[in-house]
Protein backbone atom coordinates (compact mmCIF):
# COMPACT_ATOMS: atom_id res chain seq x y z
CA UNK A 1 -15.81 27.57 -11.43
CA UNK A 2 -17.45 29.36 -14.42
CA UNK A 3 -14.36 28.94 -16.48
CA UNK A 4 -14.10 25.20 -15.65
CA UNK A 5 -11.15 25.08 -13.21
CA UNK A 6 -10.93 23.52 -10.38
CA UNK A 7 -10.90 26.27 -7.24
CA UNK A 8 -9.37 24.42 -4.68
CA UNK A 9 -7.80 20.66 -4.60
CA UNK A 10 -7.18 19.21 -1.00
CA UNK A 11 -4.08 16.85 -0.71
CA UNK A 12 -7.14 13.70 0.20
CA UNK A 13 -9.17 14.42 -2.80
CA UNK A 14 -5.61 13.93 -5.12
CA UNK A 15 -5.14 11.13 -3.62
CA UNK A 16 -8.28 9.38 -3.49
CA UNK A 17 -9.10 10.40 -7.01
CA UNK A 18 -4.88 9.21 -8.07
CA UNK A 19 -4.17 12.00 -9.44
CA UNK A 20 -0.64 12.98 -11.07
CA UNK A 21 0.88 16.01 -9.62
CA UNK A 22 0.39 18.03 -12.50
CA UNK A 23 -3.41 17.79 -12.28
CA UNK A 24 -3.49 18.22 -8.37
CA UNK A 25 -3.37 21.91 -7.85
CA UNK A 26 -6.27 24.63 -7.41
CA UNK A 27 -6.39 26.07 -11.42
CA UNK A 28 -6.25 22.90 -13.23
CA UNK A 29 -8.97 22.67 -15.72
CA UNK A 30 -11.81 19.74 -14.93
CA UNK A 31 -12.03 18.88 -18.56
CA UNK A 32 -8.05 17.97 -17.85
CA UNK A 33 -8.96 15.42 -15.34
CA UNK A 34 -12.16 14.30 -16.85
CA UNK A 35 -9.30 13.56 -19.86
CA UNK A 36 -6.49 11.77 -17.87
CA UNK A 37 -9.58 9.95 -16.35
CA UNK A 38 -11.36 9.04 -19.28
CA UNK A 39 -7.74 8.09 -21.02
CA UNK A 40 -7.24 5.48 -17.75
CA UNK A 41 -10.75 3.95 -18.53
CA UNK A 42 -12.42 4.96 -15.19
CA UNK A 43 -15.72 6.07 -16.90
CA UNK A 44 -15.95 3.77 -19.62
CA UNK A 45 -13.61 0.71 -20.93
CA UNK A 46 -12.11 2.61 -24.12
CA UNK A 47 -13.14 6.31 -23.33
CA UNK A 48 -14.11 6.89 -27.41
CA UNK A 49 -17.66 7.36 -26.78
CA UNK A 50 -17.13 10.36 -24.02
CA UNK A 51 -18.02 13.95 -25.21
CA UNK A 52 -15.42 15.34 -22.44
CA UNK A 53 -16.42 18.85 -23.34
CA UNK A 54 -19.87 18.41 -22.89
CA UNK A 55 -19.04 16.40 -19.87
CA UNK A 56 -17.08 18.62 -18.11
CA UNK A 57 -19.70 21.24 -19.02
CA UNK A 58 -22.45 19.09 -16.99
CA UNK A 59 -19.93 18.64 -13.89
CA UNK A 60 -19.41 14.54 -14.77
CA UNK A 61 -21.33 12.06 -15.94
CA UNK A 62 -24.12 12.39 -13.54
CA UNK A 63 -25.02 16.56 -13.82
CA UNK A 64 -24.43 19.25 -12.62
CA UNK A 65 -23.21 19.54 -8.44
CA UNK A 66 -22.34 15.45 -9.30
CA UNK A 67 -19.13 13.53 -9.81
CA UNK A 68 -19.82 10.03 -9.79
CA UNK A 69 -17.07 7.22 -10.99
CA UNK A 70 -15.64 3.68 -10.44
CA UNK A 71 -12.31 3.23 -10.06
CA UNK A 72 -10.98 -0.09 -11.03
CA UNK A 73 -10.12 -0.93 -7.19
CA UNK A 74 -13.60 -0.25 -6.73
């Protein structure tokens, strides 16, 4: 939303995404994610390079509307 939460978080999306609990519920904040995401190395190896405020600002990596990643399962 405008305030960069997260509306509304479906039980699949946790899941698929591995979410902890704490981060799985409408209101969470996407830089939060982006964080425990970044912090896993799903976006890149170490994470230091990531601006995750301007990140979260675009809507991910690949802009706005776009929330592209690679999970280490694949």
């Amino acid at each position: 939303d405008a305030e960069g939460r997260v509306p509304v978080i479906n039980r699949r999306a946790a899941e698929l995404l591995g979410l902890p609990e704490r981060l799985a519920q409408a209101g969470v904040a996407f830089r939060d994610i982006l964080q425990w995401q970044i912090g896993r190395g799903e976006f890149l190896p170490d994470g230091s390079s990531v601006d995750v405020d301007a990140m979260a600002r675009a809507g991910g990596l690949a802009g706005p509307g776009s929330y592209e990643r690679e999970r280490a399962n694949g």
